[in-house]
Protein backbone atom coordinates (compact mmCIF):
# COMPACT_ATOMS: atom_id res chain seq x y z
CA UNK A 1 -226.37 -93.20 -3.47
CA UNK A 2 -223.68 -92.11 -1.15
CA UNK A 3 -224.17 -88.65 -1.75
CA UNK A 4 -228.11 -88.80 -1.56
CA UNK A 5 -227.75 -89.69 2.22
CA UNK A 6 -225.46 -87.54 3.25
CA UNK A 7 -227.36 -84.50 2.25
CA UNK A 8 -230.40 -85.98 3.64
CA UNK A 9 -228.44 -86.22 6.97
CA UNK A 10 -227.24 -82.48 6.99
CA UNK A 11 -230.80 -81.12 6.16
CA UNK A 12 -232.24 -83.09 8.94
CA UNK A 13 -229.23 -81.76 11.11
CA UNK A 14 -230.71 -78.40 10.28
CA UNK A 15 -234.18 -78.97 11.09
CA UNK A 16 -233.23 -80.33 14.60
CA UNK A 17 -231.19 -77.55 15.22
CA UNK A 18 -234.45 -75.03 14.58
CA UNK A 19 -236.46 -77.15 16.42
CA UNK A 20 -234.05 -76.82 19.50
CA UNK A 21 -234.03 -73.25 19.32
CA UNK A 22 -237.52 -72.90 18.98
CA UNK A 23 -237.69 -75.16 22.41
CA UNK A 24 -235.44 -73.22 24.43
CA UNK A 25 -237.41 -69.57 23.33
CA UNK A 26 -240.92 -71.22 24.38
CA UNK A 27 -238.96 -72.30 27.43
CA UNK A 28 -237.08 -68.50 28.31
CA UNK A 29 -240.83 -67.49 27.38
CA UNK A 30 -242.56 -69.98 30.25
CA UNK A 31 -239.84 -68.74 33.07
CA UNK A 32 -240.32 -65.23 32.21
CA UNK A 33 -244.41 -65.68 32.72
CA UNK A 34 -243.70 -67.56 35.51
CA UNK A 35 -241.62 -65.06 37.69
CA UNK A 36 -244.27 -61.89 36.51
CA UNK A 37 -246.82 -64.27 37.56
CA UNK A 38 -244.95 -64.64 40.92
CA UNK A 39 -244.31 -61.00 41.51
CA UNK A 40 -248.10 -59.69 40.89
CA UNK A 41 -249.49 -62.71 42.80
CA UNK A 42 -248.12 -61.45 46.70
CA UNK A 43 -249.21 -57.64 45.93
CA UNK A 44 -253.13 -58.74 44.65
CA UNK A 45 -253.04 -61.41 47.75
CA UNK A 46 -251.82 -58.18 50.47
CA UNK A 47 -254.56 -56.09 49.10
CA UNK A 48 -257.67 -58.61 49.37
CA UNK A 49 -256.40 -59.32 52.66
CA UNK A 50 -255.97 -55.75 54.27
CA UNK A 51 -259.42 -55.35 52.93
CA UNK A 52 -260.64 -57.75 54.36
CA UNK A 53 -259.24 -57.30 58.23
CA UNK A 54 -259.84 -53.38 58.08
CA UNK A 55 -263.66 -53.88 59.25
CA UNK A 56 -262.44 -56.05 61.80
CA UNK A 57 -259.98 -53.89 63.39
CA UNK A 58 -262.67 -51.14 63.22
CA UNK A 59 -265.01 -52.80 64.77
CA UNK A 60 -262.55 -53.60 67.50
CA UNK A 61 -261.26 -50.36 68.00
CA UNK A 62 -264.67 -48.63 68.49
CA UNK A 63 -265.72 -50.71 71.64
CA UNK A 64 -262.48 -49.49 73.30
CA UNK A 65 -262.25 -45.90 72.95
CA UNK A 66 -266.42 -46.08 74.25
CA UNK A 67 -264.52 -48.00 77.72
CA UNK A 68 -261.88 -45.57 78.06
CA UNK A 69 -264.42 -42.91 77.88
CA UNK A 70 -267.09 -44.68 80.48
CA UNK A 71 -263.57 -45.20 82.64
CA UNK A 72 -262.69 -41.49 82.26
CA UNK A 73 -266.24 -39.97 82.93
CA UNK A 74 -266.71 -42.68 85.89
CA UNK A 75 -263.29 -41.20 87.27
CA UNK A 76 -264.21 -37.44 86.85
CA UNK A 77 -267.49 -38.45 88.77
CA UNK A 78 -265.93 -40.22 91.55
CA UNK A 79 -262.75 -37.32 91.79
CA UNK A 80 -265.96 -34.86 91.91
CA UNK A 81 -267.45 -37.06 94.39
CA UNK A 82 -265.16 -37.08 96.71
CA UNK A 83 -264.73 -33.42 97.22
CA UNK A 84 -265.17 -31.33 100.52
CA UNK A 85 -267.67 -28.50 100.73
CA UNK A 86 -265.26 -27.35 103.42
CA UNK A 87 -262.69 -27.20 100.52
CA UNK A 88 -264.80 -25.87 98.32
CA UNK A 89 -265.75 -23.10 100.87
CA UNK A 90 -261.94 -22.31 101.11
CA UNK A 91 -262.01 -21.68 97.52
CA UNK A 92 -264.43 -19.76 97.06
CA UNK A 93 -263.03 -17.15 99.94
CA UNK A 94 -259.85 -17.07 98.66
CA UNK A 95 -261.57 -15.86 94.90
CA UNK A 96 -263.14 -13.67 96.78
CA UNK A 97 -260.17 -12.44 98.53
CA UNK A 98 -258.63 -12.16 95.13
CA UNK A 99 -261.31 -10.34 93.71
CA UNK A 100 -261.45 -7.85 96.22
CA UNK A 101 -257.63 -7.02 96.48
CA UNK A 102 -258.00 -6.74 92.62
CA UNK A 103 -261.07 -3.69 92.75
CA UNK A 104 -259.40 -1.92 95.12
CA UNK A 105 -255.79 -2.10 93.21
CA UNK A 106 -258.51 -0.40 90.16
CA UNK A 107 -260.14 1.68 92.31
CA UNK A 108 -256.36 2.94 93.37
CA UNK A 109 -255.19 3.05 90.09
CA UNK A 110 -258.07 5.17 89.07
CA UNK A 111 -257.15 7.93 91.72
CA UNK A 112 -253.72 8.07 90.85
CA UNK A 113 -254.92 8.29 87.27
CA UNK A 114 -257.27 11.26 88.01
CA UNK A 115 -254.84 12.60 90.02
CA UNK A 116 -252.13 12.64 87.66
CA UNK A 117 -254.87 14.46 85.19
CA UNK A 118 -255.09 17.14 87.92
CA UNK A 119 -251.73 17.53 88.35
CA UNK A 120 -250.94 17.41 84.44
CA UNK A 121 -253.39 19.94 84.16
CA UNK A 122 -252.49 22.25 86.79
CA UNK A 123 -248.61 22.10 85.61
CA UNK A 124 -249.78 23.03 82.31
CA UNK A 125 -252.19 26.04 83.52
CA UNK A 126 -248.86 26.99 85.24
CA UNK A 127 -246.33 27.20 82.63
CA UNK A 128 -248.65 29.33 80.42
CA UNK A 129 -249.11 32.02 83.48
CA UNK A 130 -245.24 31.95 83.79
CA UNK A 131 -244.67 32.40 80.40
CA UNK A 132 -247.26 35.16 80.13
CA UNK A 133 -245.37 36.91 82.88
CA UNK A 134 -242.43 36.55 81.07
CA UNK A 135 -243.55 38.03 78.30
CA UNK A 136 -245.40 41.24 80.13
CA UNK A 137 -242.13 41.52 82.26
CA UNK A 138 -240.10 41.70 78.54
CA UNK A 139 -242.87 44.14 76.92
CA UNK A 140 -243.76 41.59 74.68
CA UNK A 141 -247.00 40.53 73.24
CA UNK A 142 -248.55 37.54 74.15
CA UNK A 143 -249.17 35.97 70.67
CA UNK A 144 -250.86 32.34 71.41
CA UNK A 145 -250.62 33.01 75.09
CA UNK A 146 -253.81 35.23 74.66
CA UNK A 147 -256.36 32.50 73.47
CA UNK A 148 -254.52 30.13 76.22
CA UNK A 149 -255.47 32.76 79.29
CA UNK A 150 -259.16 33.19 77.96
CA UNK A 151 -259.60 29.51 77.76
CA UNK A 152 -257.87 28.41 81.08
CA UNK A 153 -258.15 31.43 83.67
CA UNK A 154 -261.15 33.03 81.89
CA UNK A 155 -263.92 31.95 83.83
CA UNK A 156 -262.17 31.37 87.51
CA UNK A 157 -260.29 35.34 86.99
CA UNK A 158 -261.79 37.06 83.94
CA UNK A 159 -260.78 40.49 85.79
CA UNK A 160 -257.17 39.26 86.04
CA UNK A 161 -257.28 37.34 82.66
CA UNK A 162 -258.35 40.98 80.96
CA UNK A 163 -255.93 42.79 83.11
CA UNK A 164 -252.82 40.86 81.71
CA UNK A 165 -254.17 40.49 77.78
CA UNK A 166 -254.21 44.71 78.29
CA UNK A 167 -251.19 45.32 79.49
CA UNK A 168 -249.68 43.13 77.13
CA UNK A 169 -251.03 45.03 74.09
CA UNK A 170 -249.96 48.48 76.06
CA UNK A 171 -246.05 47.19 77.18
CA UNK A 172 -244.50 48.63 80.54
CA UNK A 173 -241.22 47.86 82.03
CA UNK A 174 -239.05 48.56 84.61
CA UNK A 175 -237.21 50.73 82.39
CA UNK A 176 -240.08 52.97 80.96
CA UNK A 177 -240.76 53.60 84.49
CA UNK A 178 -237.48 54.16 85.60
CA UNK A 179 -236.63 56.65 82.25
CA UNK A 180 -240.12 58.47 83.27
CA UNK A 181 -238.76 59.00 86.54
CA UNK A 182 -235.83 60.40 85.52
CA UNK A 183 -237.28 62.53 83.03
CA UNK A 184 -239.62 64.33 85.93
CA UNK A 185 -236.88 64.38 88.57
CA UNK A 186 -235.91 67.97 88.42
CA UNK A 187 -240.38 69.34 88.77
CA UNK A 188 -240.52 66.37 91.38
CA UNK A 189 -237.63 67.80 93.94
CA UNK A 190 -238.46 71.37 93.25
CA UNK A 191 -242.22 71.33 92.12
CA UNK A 192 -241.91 74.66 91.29
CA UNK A 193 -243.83 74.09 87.85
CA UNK A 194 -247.63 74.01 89.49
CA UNK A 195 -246.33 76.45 92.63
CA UNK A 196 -245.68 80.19 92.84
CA UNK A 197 -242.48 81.36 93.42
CA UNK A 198 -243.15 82.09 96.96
CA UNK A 199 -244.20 78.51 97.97
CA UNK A 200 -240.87 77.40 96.19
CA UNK A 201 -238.81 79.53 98.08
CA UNK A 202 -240.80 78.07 101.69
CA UNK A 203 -240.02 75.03 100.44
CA UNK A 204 -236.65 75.77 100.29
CA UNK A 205 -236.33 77.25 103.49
CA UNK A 206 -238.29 74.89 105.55
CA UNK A 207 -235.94 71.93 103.74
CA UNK A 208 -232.26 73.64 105.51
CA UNK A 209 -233.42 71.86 108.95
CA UNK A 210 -235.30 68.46 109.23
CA UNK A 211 -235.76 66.60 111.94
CA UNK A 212 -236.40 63.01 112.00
CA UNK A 213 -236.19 60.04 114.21
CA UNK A 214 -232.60 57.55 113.95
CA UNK A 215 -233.03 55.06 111.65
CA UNK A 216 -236.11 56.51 109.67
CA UNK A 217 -235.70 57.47 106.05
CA UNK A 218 -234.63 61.31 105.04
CA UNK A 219 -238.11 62.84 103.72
CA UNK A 220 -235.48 65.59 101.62
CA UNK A 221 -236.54 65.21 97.70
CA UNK A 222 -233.07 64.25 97.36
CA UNK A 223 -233.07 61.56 99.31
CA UNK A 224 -236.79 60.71 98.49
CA UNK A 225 -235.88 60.29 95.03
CA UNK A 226 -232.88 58.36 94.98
CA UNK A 227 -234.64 56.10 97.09
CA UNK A 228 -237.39 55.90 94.57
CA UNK A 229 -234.73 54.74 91.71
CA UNK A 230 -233.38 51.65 93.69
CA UNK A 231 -236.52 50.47 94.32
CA UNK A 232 -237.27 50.51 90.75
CA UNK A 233 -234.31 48.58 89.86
CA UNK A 234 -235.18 46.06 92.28
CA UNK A 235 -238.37 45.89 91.15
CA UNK A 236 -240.43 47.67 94.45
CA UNK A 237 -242.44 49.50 91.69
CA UNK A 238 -244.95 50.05 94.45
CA UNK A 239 -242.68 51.06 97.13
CA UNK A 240 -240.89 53.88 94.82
CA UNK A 241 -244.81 54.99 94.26
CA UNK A 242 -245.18 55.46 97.50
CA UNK A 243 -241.67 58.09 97.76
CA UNK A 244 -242.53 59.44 94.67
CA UNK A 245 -246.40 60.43 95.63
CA UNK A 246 -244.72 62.26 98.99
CA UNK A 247 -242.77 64.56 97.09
CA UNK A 248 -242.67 68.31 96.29
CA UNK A 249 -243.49 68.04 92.90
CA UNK A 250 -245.57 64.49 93.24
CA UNK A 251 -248.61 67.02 91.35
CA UNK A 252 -246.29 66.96 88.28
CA UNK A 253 -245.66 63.37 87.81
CA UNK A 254 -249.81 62.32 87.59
CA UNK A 255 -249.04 60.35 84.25
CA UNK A 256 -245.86 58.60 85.93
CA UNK A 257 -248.03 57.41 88.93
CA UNK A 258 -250.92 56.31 86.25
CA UNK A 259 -248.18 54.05 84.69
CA UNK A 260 -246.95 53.04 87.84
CA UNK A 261 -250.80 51.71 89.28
CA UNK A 262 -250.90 49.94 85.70
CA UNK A 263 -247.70 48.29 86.74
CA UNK A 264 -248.83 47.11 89.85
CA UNK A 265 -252.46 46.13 88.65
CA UNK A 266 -251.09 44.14 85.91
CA UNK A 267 -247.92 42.33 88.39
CA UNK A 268 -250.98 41.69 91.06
CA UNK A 269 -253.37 40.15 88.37
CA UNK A 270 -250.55 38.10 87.36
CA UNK A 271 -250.05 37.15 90.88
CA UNK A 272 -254.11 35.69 90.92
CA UNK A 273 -253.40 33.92 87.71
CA UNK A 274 -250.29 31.85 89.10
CA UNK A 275 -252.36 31.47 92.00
CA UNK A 276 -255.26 29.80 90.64
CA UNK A 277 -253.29 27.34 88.44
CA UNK A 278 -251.46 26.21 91.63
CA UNK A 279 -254.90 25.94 93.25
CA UNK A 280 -256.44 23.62 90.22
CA UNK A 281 -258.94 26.91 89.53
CA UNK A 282 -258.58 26.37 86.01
CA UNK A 283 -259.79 24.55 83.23
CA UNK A 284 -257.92 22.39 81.17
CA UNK A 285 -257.34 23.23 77.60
């Protein structure tokens, strides 16, 4: 009998231990419900109520920025208002002023501009005359040069422009005129090549006296023809024409004094090319 209670006591023991477990698990179950209840509750309540005040703050918002606009249109009009014409009048002179001082800084800088074009262009019409005179002066031809005379000087100095493209294809220096002279120096003091014998010899004779005023060149052949040669060194090519053409033999030297005109011709037309580019006679390239 003893030992039919106590095993009834430790089964009962038992259950009332499973029975406290199962209390305190529905209980860890209720507080965890509870606190995700809690936490989700605040969040759903903030977003009914910013729902709800958003039209609210609209609708208060609106009415404002409309004032502040009346207010700022009421103070443009009253600012605009209370302007004087004589201020106004003031104004407008001194845009006028401005506007004025501004065409005629234009109107200056558009001179200056053509100007500068003239200038440009007359520089340029210069350096291809001076080269071109280089090149004649060297007996060289005139390559690009050429088309650059045509086109610049060839309307205002076609004589000149012609002159210079000619000589350049036919080279003369100062040395081929200064070798020619020497070449015809001995017919030029005597000129006995054309002459008789007999106008020779008068020459001769009448040479043993001259008379001549101080100071004025010797007319002797001699004389004549050394003066002839300097001048050609300096470049007189005209000025030794002019001795050689008074002497004795001046009959034998016909092809010298051809070459020397050509010289001359070709130095003067030069001279007319320079000329108009300094004058602006050209046109521009």
């Amino acid at each position: 009998m003893s030992g039919y209670s106590s095993t009834d006591h430790r089964r009962s023991r038992v259950r009332w231990a499973w029975v406290g477990m199962l209390l305190l698990a529905a209980f860890a179950a209720g507080l965890l419900t509870a606190r995700f209840a809690l936490t989700r509750l605040p969040w759903l309540a903030g977003e009914q109520r910013s729902g709800d005040v958003q039209p609210a703050s609209t609708s208060v918002t609106a009415p404002a920025s409309h004032l502040a606009q009346a207010a700022h249109v009421a103070g443009s009009t009253t600012a605009a208002s209370t302007i004087d014409p004589d201020t106004l009048d003031t104004r407008e002179a001194a845009l006028a002023a401005q506007l004025a001082s501004l065409e005629a800084r234009t109107a200056t800088l558009a001179a200056d501009a053509g100007a500068a074009g003239g200038q440009a262009t007359r520089a340029e019409a210069a350096l291809v005359a001076f080269a071109a005179r280089r090149a004649v002066d060297r007996g060289l031809g005139l390559g690009y040069l050429e088309g650059q005379l045509r086109t610049r000087f060839g309307v205002s100095e076609p004589d000149a422009t012609e002159q210079v493209i000619g000589a350049a294809r036919q080279p003369l220096t100062l040395e081929d005129l200064r070798q020619g002279l020497d070449a015809i120096a001995g017919d030029l003091a005597t000129g006995t090549r054309g002459d008789g014998w007999f106008a020779g010899l008068r020459r001769e004779l009448s040479g043993l006296v001259t008379l001549r005023k101080v100071g004025t060149p010797s007319p002797l052949p001699a004389d004549r023809l050394a003066r002839a040669r300097r001048l050609i060194e300096a470049g007189q090519v005209e000025a030794a024409r002019a001795e050689v053409s008074r002497m004795p033999g001046a009959s034998e030297a016909r092809n010298w004094l051809g070459a020397a005109d050509r010289y001359i011709a070709t130095r003067r037309a030069l001279d007319r090319l320079e000329g108009a580019a300094i004058t602006g006679r050209t046109v521009a390239a």
